[in-house]
C-alpha atoms as a PDB file:
ATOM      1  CA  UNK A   1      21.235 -23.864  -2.129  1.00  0.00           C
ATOM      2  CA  UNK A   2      25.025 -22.412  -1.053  1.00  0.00           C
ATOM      3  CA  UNK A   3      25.744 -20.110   1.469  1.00  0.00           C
ATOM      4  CA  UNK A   4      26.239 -16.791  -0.970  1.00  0.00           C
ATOM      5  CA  UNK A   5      22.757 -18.061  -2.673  1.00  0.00           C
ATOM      6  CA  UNK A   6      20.869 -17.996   0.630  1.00  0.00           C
ATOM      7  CA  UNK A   7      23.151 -14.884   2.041  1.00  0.00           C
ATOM      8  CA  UNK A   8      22.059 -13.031  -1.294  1.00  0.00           C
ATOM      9  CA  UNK A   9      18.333 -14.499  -1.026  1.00  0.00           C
ATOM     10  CA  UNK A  10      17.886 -12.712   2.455  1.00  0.00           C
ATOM     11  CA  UNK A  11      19.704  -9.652   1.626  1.00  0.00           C
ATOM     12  CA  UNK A  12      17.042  -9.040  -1.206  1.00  0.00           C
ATOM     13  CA  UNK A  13      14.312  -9.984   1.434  1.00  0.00           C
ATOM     14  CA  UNK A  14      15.747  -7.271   3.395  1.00  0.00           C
ATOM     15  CA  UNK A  15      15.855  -5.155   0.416  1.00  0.00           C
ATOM     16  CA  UNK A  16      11.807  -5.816  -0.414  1.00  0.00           C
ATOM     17  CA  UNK A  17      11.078  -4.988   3.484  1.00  0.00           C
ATOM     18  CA  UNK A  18      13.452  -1.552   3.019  1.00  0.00           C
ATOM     19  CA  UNK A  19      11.103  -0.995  -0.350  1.00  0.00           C
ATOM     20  CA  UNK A  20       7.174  -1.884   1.624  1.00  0.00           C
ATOM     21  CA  UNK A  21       8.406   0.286   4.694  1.00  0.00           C
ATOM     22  CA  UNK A  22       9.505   3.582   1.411  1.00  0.00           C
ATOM     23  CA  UNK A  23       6.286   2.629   0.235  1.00  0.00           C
ATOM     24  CA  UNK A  24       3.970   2.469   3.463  1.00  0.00           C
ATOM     25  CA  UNK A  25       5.590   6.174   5.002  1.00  0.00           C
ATOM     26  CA  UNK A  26       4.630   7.778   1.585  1.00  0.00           C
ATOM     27  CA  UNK A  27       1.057   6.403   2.441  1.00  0.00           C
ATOM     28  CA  UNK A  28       0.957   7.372   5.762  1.00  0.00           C
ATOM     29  CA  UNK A  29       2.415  10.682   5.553  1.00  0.00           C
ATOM     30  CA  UNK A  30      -0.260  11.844   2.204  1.00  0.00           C
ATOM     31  CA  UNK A  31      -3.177  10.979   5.144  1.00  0.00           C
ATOM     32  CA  UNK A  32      -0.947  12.761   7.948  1.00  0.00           C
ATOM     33  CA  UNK A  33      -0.577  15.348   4.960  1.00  0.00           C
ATOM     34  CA  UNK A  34      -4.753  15.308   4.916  1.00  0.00           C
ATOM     35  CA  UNK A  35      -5.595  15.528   7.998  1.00  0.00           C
ATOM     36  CA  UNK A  36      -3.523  18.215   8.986  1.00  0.00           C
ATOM     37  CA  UNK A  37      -4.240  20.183   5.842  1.00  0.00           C
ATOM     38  CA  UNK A  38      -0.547  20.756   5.533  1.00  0.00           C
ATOM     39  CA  UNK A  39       0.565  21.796   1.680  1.00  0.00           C
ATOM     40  CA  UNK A  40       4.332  21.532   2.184  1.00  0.00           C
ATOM     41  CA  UNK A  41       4.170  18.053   3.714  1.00  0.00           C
ATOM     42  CA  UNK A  42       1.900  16.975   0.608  1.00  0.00           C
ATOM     43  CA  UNK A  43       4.732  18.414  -1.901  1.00  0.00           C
ATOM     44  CA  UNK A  44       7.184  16.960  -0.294  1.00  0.00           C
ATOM     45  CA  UNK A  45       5.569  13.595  -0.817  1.00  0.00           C
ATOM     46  CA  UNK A  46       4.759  14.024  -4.417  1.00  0.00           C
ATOM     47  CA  UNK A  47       8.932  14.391  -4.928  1.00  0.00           C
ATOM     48  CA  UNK A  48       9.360  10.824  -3.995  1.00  0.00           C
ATOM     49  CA  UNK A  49       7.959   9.801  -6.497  1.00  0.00           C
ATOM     50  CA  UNK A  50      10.982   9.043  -8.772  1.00  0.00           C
ATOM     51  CA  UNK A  51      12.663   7.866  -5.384  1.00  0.00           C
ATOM     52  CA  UNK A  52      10.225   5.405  -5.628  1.00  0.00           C
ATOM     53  CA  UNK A  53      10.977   4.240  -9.355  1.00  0.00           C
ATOM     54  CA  UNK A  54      14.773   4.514  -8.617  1.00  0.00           C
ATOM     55  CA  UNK A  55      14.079   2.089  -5.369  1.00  0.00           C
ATOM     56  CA  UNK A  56      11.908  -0.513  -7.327  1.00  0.00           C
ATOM     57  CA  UNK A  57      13.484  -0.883 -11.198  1.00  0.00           C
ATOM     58  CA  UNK A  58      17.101  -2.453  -9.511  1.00  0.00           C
ATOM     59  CA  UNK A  59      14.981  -4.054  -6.930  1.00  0.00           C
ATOM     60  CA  UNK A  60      13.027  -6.002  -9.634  1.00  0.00           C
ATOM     61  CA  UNK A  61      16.157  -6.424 -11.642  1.00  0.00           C
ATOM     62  CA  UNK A  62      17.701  -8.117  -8.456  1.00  0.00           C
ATOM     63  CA  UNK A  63      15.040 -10.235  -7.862  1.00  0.00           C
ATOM     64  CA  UNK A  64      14.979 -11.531 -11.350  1.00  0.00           C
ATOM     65  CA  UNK A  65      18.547 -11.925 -11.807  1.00  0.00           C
ATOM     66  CA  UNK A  66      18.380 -14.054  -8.838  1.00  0.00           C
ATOM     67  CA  UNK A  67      16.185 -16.731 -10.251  1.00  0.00           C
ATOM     68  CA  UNK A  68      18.383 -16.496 -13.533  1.00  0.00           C
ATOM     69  CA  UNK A  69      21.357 -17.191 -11.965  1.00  0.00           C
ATOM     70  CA  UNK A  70      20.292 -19.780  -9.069  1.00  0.00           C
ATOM     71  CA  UNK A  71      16.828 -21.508 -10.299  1.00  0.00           C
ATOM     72  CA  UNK A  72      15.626 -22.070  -6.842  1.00  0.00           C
ATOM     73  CA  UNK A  73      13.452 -24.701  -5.705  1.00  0.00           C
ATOM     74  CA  UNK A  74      10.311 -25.089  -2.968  1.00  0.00           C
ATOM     75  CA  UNK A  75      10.534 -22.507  -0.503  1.00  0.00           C
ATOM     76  CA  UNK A  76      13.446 -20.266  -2.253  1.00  0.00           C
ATOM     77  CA  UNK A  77      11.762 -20.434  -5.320  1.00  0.00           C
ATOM     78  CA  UNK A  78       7.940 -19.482  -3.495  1.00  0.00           C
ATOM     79  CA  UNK A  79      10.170 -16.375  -1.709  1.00  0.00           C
ATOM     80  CA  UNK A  80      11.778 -15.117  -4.849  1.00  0.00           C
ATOM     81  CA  UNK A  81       8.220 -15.761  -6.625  1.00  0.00           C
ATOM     82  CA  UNK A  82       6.560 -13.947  -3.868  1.00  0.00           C
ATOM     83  CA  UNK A  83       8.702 -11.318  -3.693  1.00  0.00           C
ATOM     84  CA  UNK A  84       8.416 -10.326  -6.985  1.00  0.00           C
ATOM     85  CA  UNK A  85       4.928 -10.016  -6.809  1.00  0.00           C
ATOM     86  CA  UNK A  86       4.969  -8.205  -3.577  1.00  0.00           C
ATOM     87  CA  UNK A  87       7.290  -5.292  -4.875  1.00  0.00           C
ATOM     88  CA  UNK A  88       4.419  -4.157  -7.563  1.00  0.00           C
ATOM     89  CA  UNK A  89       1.903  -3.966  -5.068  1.00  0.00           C
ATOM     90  CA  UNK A  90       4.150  -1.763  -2.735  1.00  0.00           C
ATOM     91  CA  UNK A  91       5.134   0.196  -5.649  1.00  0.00           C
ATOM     92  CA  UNK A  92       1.585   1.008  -6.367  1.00  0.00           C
ATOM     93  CA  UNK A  93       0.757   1.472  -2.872  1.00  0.00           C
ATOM     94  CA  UNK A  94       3.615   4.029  -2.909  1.00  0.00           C
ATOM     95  CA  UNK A  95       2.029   5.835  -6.091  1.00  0.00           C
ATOM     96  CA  UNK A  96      -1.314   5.936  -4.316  1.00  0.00           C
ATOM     97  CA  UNK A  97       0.252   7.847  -1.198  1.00  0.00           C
ATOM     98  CA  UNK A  98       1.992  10.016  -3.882  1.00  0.00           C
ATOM     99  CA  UNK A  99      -1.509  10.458  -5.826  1.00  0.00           C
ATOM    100  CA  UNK A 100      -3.627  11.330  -2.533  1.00  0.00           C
ATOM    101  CA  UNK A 101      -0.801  13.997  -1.761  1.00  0.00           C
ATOM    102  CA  UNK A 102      -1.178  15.458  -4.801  1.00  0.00           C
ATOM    103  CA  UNK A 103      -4.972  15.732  -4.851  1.00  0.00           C
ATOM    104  CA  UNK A 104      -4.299  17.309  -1.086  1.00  0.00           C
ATOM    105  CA  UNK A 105      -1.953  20.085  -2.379  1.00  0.00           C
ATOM    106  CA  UNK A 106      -4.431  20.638  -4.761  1.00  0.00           C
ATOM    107  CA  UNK A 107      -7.393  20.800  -2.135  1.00  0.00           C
ATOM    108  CA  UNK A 108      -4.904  22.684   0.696  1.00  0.00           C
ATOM    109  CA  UNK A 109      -4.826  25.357  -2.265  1.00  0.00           C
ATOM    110  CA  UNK A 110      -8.138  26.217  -3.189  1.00  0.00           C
ATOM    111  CA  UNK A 111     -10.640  25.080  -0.312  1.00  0.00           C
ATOM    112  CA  UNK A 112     -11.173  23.884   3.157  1.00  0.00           C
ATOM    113  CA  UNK A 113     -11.067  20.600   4.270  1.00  0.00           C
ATOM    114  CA  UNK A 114     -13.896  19.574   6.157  1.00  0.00           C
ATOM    115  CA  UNK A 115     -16.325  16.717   7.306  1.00  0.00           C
ATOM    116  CA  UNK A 116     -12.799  14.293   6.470  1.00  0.00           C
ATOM    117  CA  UNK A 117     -12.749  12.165   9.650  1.00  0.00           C
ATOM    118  CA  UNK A 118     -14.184   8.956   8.014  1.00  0.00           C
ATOM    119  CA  UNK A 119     -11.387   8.811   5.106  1.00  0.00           C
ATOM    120  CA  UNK A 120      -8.834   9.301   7.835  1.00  0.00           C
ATOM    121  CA  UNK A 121     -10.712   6.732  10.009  1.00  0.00           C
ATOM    122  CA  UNK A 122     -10.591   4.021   6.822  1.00  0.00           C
ATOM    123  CA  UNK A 123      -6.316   5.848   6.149  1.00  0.00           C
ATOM    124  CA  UNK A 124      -5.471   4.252   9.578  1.00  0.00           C
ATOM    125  CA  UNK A 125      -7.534   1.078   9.257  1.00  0.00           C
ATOM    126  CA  UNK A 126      -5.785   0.078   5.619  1.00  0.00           C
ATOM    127  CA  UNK A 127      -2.132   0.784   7.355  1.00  0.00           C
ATOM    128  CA  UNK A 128      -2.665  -1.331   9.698  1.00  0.00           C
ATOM    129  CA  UNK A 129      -3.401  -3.927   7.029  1.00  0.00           C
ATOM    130  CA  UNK A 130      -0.568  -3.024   5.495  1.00  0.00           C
ATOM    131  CA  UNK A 131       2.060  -2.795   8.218  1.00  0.00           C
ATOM    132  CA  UNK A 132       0.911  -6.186   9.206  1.00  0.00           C
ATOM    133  CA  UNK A 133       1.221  -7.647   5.955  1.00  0.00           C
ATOM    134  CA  UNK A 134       4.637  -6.277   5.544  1.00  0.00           C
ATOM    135  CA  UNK A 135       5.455  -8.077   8.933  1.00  0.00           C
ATOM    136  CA  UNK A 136       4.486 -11.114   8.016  1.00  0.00           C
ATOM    137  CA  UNK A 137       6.459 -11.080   5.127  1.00  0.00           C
ATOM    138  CA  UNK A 138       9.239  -9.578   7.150  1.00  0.00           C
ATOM    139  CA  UNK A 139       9.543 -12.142   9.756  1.00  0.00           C
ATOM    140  CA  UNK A 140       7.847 -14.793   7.666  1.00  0.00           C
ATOM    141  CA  UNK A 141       5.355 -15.450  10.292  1.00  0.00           C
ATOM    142  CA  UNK A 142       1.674 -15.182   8.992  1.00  0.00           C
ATOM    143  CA  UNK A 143       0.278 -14.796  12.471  1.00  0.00           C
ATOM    144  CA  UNK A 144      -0.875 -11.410  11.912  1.00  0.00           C
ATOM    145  CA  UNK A 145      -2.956 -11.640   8.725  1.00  0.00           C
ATOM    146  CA  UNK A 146      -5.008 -14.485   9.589  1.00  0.00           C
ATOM    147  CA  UNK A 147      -7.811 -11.826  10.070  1.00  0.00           C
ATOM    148  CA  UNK A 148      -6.739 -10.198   7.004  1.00  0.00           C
ATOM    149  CA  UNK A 149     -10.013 -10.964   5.209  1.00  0.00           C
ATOM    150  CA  UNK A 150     -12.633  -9.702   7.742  1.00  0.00           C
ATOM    151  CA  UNK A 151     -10.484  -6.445   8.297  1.00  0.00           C
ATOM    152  CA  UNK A 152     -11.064  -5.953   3.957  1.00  0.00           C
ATOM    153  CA  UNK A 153     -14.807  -6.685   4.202  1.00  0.00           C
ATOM    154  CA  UNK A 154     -14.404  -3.659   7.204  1.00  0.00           C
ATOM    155  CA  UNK A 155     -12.724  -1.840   4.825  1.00  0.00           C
ATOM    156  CA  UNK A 156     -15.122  -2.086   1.930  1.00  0.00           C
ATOM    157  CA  UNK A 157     -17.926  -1.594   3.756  1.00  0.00           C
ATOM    158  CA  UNK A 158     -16.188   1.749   5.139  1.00  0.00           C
ATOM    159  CA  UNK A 159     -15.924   2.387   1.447  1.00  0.00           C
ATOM    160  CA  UNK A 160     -19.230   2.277   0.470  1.00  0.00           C
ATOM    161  CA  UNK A 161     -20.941   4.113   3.129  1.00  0.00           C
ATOM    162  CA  UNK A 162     -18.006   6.865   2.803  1.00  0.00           C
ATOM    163  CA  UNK A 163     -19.250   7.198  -1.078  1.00  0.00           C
ATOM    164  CA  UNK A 164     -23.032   6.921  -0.541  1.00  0.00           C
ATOM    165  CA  UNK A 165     -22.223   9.888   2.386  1.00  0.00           C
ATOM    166  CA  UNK A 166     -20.610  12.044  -0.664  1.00  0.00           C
ATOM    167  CA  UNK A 167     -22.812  11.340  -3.064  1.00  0.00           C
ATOM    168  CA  UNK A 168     -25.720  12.189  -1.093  1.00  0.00           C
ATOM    169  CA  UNK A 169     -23.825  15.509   0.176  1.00  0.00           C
ATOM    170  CA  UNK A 170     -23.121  16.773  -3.090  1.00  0.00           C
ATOM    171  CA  UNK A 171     -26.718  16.652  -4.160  1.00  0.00           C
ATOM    172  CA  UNK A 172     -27.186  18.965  -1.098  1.00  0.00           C
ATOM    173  CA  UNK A 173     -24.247  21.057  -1.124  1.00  0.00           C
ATOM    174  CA  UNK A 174     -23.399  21.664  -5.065  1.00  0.00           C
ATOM    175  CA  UNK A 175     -21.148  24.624  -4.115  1.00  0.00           C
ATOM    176  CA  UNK A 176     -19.052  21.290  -2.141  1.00  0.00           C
ATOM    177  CA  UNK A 177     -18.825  18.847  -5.166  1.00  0.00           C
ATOM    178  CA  UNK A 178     -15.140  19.884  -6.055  1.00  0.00           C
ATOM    179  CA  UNK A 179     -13.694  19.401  -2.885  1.00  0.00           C
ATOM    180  CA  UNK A 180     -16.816  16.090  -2.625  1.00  0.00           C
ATOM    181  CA  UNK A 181     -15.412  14.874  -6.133  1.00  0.00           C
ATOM    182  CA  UNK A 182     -11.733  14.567  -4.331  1.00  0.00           C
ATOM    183  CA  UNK A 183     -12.919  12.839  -1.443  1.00  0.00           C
ATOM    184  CA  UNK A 184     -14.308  10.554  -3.270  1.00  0.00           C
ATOM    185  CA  UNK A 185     -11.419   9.357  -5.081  1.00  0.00           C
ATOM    186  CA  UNK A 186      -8.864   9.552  -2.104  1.00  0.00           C
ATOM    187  CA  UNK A 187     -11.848   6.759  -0.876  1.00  0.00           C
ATOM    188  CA  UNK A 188     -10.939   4.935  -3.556  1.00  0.00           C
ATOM    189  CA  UNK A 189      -7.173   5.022  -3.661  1.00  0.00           C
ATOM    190  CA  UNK A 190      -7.522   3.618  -0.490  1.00  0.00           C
ATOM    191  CA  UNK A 191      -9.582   0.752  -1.220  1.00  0.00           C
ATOM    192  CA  UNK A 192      -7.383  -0.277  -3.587  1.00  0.00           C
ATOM    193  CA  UNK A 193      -4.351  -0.004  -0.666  1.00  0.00           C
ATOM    194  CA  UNK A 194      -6.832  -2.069   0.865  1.00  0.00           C
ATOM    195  CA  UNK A 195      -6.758  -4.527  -1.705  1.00  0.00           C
ATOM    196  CA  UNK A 196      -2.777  -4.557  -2.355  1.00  0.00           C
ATOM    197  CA  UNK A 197      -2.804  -5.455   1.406  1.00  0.00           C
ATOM    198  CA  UNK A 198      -4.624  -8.526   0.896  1.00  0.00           C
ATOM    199  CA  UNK A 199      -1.999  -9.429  -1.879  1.00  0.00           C
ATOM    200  CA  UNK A 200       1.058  -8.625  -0.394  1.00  0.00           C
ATOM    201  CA  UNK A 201      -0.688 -11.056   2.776  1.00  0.00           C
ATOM    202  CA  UNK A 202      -1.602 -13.722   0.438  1.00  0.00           C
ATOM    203  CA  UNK A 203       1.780 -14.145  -1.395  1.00  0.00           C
ATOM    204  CA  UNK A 204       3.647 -14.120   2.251  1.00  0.00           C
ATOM    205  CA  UNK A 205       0.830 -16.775   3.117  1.00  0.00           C
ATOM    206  CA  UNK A 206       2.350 -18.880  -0.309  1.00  0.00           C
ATOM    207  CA  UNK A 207       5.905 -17.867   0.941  1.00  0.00           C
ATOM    208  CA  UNK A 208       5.461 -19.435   4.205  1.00  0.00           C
ATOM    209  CA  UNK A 209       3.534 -22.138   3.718  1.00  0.00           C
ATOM    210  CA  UNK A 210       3.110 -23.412  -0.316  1.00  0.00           C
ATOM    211  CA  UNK A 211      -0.717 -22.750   0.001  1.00  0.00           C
ATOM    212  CA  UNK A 212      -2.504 -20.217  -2.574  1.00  0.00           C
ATOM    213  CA  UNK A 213      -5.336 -18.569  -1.030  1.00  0.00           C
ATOM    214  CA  UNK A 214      -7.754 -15.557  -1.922  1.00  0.00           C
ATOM    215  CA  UNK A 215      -8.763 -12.859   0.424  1.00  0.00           C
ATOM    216  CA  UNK A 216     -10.204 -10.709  -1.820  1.00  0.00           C
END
């Protein structure tokens, strides 16, 4: 590859990390957004959303473009490949922050929120996953994922006690099942962060080394 190839290669690398990080503070802010029961900071959130589009279609553009014009090989070719695939699961990871502040706003405006700890417990646990797969693909070191598949099992069996706890409750408490109902699928939104975290780390695992592996 030439200089300006690998010079634009790492400037789009740079590009997908600027992208995860958008992504990963929508995230974190919707459960900061929960937790604190704070209606503005949820709005705010939900108008990123086309921030978020705006960020990813020239990103993706880029990224394809760059395999037009230069047809990488072995490792380029894995990072451009990789990259790709990582940018859909940050953009989704970005709607899901953007879909769990709007289900807060909506919860902020007509109840209490109560009895939440254990979704904010299993918020933190699924950033972590993600911050660390985002800095393994960052600094190309997989180092910090190598537990990534016991830290999902943690998370999935977080998830399933959290929705047998709801379930339960709103068989007991049937003037709770609206604001029960939303918990429940804030659980699963982030499950499925959860899971992009395990495929953002698996494609910087192929990046790095060549190897395809499954986590989840």
């Amino acid at each position: 590859m030439t200089e300006k190839s690998q010079a634009e290669l790492e400037q789009l690398h740079q590009s997908v990390v600027s992208f995860g990080k958008f992504a990963l503070s929508m995230l974190k802010e919707s459960i900061d957004a929960f937790e604190s029961g704070n209606t503005e900071q949820a709005m705010e959130i939900s108008r990123l959303k086309n921030e978020l589009k705006s960020m990813f279609v020239p990103l993706e553009d880029s990224l394809f473009q760059y395999l037009a014009l230069y047809q990488p090989v072995a490792k380029d070719m894995r990072e451009c490949v990789a990259s790709i695939r990582i940018i859909y699961n940050f953009e989704r990871i970005g709607r899901m922050g953007y879909d769990i502040a709007e289900t807060t706003a909506i919860l902020t405006k007509c109840c209490n929120l109560k009895d939440c700890e254990a979704l904010i417990s299993m918020g933190r646990l699924v950033i972590g996953m993600i911050e660390d797969a985002l800095s393994a693909y960052d600094e190309r070191n997989i180092t910090k994922i190598i537990t990534m598949r016991d830290r999902d099992e943690e998370v999935d069996t977080l998830y399933c006690d959290v929705l047998t706890g709801f379930i339960s409750r709103m068989q007991e408490e049937k003037e709770d099942v609206p604001v029960l109902t939303r918990y429940v699928i804030i659980d699963r939104y982030l499950e499925r962060c959860g899971d992009q975290a395990c495929n953002i780390a698996e494609m910087s695992i192929y990046m790095v080394t060549g190897d395809r592996i499954e986590i989840n």
